[in-house]
C-alpha atoms as a PDB file:
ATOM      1  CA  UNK A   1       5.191 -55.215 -33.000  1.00  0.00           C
ATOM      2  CA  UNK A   2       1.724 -57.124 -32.658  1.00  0.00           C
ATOM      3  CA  UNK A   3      -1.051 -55.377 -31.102  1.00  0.00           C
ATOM      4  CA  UNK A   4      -1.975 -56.373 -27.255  1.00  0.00           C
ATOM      5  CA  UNK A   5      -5.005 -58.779 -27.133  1.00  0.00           C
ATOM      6  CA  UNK A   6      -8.222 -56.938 -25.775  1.00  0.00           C
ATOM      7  CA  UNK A   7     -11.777 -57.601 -24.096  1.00  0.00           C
ATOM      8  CA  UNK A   8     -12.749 -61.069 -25.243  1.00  0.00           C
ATOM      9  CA  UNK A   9      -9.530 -61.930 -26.976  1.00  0.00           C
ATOM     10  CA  UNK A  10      -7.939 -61.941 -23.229  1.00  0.00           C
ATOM     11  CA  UNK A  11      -7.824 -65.891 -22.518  1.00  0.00           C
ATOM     12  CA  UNK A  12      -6.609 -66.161 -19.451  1.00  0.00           C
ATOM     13  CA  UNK A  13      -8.388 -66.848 -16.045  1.00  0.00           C
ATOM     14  CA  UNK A  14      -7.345 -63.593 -14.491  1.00  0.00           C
ATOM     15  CA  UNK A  15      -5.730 -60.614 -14.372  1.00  0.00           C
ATOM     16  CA  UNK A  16      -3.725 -58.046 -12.649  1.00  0.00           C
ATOM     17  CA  UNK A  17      -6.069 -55.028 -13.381  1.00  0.00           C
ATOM     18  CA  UNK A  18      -5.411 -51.685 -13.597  1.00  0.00           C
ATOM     19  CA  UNK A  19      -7.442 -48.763 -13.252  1.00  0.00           C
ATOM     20  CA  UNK A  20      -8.144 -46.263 -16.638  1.00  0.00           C
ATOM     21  CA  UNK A  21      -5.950 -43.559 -14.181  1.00  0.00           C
ATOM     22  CA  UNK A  22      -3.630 -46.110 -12.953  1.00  0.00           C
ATOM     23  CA  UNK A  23      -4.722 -47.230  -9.946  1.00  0.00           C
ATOM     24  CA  UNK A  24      -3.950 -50.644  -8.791  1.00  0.00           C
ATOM     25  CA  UNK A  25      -7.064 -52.671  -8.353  1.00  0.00           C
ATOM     26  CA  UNK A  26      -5.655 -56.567  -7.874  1.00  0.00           C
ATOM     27  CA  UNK A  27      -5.767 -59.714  -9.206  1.00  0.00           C
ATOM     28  CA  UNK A  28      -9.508 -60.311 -10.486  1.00  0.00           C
ATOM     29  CA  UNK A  29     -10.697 -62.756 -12.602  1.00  0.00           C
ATOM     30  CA  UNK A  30     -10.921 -61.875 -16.211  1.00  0.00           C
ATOM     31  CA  UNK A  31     -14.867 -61.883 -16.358  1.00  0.00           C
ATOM     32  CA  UNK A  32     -15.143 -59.346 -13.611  1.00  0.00           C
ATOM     33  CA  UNK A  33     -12.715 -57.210 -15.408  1.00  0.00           C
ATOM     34  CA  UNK A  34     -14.673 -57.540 -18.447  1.00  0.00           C
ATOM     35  CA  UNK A  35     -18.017 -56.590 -16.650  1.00  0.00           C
ATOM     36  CA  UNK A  36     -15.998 -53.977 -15.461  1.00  0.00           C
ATOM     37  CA  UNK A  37     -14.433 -52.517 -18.252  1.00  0.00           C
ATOM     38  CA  UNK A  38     -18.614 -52.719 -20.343  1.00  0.00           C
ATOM     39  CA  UNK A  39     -19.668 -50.597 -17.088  1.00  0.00           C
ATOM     40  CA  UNK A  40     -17.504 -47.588 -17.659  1.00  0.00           C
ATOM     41  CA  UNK A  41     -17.449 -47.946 -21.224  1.00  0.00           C
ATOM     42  CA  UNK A  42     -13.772 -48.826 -21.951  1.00  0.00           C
ATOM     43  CA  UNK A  43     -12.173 -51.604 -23.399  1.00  0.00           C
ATOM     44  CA  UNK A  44     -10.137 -54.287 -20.902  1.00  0.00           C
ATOM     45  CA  UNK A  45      -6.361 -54.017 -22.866  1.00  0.00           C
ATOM     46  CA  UNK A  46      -3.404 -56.616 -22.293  1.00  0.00           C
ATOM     47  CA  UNK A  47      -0.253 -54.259 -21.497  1.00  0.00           C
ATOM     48  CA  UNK A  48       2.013 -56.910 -20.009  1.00  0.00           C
ATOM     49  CA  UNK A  49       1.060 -60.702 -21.018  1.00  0.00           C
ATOM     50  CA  UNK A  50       4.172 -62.419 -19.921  1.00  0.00           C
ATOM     51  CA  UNK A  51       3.805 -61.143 -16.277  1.00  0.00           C
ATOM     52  CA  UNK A  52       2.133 -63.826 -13.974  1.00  0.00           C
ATOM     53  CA  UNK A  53      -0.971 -63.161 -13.555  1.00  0.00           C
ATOM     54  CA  UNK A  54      -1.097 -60.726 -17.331  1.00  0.00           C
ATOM     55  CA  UNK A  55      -1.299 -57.577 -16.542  1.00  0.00           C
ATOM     56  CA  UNK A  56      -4.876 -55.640 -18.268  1.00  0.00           C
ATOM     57  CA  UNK A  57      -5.602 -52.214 -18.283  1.00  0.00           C
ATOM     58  CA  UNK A  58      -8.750 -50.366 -18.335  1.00  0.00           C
ATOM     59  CA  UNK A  59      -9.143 -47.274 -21.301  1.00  0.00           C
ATOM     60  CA  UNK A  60     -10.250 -46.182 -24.470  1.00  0.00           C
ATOM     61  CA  UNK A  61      -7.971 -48.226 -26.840  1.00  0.00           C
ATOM     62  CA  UNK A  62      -9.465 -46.172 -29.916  1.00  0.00           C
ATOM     63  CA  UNK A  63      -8.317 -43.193 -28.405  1.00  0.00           C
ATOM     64  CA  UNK A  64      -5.119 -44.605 -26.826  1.00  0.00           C
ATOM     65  CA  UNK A  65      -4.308 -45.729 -30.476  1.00  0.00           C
ATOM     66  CA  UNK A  66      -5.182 -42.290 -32.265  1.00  0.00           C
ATOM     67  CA  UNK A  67      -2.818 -40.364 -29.492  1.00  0.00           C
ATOM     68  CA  UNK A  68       0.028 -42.805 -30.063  1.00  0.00           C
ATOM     69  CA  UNK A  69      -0.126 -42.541 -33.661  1.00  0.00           C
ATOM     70  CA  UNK A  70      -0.570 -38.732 -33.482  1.00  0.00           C
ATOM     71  CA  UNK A  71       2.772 -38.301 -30.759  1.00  0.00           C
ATOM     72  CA  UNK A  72       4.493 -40.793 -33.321  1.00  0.00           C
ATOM     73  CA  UNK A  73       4.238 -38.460 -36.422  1.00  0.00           C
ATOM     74  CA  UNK A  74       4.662 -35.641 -34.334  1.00  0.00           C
ATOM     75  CA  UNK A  75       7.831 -37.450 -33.707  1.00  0.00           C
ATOM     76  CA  UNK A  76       8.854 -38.102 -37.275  1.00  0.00           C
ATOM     77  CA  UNK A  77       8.028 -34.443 -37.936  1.00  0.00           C
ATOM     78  CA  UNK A  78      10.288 -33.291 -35.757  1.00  0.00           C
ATOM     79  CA  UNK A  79      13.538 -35.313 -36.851  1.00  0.00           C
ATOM     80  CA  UNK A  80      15.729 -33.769 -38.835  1.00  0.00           C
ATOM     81  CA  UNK A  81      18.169 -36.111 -40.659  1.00  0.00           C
ATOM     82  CA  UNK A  82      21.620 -34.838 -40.807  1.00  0.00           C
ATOM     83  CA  UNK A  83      22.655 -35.424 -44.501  1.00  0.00           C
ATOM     84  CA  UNK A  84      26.154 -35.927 -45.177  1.00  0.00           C
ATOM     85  CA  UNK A  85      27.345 -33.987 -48.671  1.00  0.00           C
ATOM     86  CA  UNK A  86      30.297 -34.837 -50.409  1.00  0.00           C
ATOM     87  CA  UNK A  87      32.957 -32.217 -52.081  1.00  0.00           C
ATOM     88  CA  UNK A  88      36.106 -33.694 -54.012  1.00  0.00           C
ATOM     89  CA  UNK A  89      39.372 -31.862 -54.927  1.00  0.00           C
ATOM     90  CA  UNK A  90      42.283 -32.389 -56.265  1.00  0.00           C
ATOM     91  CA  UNK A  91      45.860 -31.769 -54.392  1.00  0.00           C
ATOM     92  CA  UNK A  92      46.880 -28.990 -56.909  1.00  0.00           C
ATOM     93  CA  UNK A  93      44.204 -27.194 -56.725  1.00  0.00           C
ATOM     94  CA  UNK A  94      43.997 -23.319 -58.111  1.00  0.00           C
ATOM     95  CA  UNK A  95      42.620 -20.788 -56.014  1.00  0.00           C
ATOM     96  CA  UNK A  96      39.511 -20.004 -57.855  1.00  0.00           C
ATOM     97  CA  UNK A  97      38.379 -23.225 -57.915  1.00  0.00           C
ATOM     98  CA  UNK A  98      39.722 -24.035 -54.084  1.00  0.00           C
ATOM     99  CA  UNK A  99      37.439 -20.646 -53.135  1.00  0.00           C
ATOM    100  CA  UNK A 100      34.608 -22.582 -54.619  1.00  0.00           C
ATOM    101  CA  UNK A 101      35.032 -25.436 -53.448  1.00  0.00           C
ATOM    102  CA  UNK A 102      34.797 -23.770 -49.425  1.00  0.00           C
ATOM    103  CA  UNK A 103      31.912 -21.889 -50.641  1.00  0.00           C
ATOM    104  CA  UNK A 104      30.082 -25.031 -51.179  1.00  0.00           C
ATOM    105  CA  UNK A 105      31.459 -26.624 -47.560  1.00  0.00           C
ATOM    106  CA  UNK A 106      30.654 -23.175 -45.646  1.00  0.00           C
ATOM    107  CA  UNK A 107      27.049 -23.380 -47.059  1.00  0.00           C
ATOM    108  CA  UNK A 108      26.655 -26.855 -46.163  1.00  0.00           C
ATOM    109  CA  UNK A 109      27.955 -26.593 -42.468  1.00  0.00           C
ATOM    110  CA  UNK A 110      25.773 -23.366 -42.360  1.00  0.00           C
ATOM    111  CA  UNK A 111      22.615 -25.438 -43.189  1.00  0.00           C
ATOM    112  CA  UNK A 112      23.774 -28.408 -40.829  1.00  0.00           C
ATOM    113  CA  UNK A 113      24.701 -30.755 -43.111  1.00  0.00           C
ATOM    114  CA  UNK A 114      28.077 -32.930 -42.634  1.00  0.00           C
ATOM    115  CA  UNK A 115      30.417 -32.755 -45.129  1.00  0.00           C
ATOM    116  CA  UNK A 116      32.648 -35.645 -46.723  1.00  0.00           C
ATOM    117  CA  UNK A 117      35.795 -33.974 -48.336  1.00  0.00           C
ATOM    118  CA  UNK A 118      37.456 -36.099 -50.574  1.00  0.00           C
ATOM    119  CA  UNK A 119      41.385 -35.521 -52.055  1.00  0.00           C
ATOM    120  CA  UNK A 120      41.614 -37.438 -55.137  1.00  0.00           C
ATOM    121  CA  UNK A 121      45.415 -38.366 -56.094  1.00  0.00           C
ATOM    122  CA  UNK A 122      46.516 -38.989 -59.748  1.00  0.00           C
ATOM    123  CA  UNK A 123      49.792 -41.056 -60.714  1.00  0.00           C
ATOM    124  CA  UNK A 124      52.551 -39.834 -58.996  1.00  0.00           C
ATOM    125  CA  UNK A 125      50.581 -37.557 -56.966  1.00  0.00           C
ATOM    126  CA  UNK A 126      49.978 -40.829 -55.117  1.00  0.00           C
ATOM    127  CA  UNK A 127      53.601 -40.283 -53.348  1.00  0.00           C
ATOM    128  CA  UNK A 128      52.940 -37.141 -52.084  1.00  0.00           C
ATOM    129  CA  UNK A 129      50.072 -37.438 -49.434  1.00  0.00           C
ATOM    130  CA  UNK A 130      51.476 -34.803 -47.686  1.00  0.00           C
ATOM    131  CA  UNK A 131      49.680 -32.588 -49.996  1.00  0.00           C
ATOM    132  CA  UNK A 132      46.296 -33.670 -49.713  1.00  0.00           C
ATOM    133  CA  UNK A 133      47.006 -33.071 -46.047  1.00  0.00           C
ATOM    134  CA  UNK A 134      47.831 -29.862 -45.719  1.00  0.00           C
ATOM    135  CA  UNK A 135      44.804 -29.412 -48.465  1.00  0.00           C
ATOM    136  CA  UNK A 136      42.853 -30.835 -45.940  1.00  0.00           C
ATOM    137  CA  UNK A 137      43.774 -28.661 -42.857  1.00  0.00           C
ATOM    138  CA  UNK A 138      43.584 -25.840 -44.862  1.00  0.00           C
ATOM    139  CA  UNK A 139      40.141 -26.095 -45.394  1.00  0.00           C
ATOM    140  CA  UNK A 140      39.137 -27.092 -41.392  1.00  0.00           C
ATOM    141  CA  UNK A 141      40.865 -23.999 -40.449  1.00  0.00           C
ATOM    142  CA  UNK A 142      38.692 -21.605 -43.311  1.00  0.00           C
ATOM    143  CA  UNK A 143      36.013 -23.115 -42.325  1.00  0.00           C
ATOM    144  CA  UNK A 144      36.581 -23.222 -38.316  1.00  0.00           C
ATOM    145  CA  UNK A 145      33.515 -20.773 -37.463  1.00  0.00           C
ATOM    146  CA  UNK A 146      30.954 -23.340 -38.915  1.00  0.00           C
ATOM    147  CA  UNK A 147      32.611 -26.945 -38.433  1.00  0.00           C
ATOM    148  CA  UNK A 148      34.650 -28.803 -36.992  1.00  0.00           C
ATOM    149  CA  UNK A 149      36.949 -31.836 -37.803  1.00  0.00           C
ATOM    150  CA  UNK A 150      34.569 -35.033 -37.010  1.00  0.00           C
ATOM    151  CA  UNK A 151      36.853 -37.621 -38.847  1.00  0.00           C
ATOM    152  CA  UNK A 152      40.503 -36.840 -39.477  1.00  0.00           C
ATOM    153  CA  UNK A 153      42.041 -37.352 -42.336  1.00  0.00           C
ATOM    154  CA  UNK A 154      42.836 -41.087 -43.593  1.00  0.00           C
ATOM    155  CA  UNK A 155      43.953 -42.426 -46.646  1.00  0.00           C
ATOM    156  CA  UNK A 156      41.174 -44.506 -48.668  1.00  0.00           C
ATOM    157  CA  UNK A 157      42.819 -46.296 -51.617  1.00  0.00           C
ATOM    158  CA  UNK A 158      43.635 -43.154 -54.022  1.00  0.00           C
ATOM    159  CA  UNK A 159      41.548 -40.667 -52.027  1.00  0.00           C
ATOM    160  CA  UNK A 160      42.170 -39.021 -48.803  1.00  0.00           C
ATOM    161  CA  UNK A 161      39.050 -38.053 -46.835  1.00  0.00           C
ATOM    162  CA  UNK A 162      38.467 -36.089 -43.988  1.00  0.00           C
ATOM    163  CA  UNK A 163      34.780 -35.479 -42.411  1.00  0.00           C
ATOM    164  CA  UNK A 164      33.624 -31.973 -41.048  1.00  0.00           C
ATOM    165  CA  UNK A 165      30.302 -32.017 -39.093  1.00  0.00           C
ATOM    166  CA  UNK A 166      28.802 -28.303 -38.576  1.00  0.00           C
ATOM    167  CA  UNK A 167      28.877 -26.979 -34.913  1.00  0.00           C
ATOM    168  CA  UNK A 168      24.818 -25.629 -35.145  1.00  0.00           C
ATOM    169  CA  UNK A 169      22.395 -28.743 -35.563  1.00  0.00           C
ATOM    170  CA  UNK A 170      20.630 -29.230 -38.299  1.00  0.00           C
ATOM    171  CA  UNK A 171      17.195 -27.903 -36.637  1.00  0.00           C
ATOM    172  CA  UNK A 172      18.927 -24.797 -35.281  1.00  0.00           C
ATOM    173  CA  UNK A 173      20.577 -24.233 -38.774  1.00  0.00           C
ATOM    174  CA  UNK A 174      17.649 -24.622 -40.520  1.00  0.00           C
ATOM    175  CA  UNK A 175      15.244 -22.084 -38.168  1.00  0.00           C
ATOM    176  CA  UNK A 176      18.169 -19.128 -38.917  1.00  0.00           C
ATOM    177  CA  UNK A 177      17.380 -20.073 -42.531  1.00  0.00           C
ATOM    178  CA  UNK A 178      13.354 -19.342 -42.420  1.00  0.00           C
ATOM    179  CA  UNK A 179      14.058 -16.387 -39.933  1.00  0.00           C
ATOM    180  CA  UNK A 180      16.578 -14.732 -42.330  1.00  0.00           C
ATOM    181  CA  UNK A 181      13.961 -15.219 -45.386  1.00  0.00           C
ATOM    182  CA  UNK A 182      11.218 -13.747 -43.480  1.00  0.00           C
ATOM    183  CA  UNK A 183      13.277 -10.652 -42.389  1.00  0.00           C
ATOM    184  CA  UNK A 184      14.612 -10.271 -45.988  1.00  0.00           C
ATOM    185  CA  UNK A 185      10.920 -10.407 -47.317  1.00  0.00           C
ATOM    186  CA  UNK A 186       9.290  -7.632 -44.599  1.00  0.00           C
ATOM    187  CA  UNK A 187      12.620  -5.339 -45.655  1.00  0.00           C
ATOM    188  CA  UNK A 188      11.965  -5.299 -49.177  1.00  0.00           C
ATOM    189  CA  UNK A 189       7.939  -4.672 -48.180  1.00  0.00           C
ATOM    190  CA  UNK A 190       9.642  -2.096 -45.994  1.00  0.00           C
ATOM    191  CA  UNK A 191      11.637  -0.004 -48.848  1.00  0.00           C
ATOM    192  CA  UNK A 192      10.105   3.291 -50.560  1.00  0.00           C
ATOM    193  CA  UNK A 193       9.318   3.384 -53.661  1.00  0.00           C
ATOM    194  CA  UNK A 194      11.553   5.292 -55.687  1.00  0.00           C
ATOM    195  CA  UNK A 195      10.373   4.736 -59.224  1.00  0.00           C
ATOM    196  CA  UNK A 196       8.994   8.707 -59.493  1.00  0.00           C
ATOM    197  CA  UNK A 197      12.227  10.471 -58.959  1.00  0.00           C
ATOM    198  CA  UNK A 198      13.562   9.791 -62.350  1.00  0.00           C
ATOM    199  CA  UNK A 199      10.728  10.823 -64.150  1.00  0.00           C
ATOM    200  CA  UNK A 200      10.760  13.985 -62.228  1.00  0.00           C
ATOM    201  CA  UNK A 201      14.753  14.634 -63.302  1.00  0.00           C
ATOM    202  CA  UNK A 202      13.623  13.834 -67.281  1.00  0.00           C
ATOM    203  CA  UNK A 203      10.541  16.297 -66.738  1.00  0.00           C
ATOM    204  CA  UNK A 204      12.712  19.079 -65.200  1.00  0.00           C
ATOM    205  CA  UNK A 205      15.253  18.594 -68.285  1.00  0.00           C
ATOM    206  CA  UNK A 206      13.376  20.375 -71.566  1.00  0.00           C
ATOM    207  CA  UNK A 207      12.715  23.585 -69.488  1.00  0.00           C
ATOM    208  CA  UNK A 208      16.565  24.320 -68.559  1.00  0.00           C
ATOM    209  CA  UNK A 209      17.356  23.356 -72.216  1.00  0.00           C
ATOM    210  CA  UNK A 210      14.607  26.420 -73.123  1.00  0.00           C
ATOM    211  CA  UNK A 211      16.425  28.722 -70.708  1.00  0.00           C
ATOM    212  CA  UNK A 212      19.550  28.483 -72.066  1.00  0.00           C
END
């Protein structure tokens, strides 16, 4: 997006000026709203050239520019881009590796992140979909508390997928994260320190050995 024309760059007869607090003034001709914008020390900007007469506006447009540029990396700061993860398995799955598998989906729901689960199908595995399926639902229902079922499954070529998108946003998820880290460090500044009491036992040991 160009940049507005300003002060002398403004070739037009006149204008519709406004006010630096957005007051209407009227239709003036551009030289008067150039002598008026040098009076109060402000530049004359072009905010809507395609409106009959253009509209200008009086203001700072160094300072207008540095706010805008702040609030728009302010902006970009605080978006938080949901990443979508992928986790594959296969429709004869063992439990071990199943249980690992969900490990890896609950912590990505629990740090807002969408997940992409994909059921792979080998040869003749390929006639029984109905196993991926049930794979499939399997998993939304372990996983209920954190996600839910955003895309249901579908068949993709070989693959069946099925998309789970978590239930806190990424933002929220992310805040428990830094909240439960700062708790965890000002426990373990919190704990005694027990590193005497053994020495005390080993001290105490030779002189019940000399008793007996």
């Amino acid at each position: 997006m160009s940049e507005p024309r300003i002060n002398d760059r403004i070739r037009v007869p006149e204008v519709r000026l406004v006010g630096p607090n957005g007051e209407q003034v009227g239709i003036v001709r551009v030289e008067d709203a150039l002598r008026l914008a040098a009076e109060a020390d402000l530049d004359l900007v072009e905010v809507a050239p395609m409106a009959k007469p253009p509209v200008a506006k009086l203001m700072d447009y160094g300072k207008y520019k540095y706010e805008a540029a702040m609030k728009a990396r302010e902006a970009r700061k605080n978006q938080v881009n949901t990443v979508i993860k992928e986790i594959k398995l296969r429709p004869k799955i063992d439990p071990h590796d199943y249980g690992t598998k969900k490990g890896h989906v609950v912590r990505f729901l629990g740090g807002g992140d969408k997940v992409k689960v994909t059921i792979m199908f080998r040869g003749r595995e390929q006639s029984r979909p109905e196993l991926g399926f049930r794979l499939l639902q399997r998993l939304a229902e372990d996983v209920a508390e954190l996600g839910t079922v955003e895309s249901q499954p579908k068949q993709d070529g070989r693959n069946m997928v099925m998309v789970l998108a978590p239930t806190k946003k990424k933002a929220q998820a992310m805040a428990e994260q830094r909240r439960r880290r700062d708790e965890a460090k000002d426990q373990s500044a919190s704990e005694p320190d027990v590193a005497e009491a053994p020495e005390a036992a080993t001290a105490e040991a030779p002189e019940a050995a000399d008793a007996g």
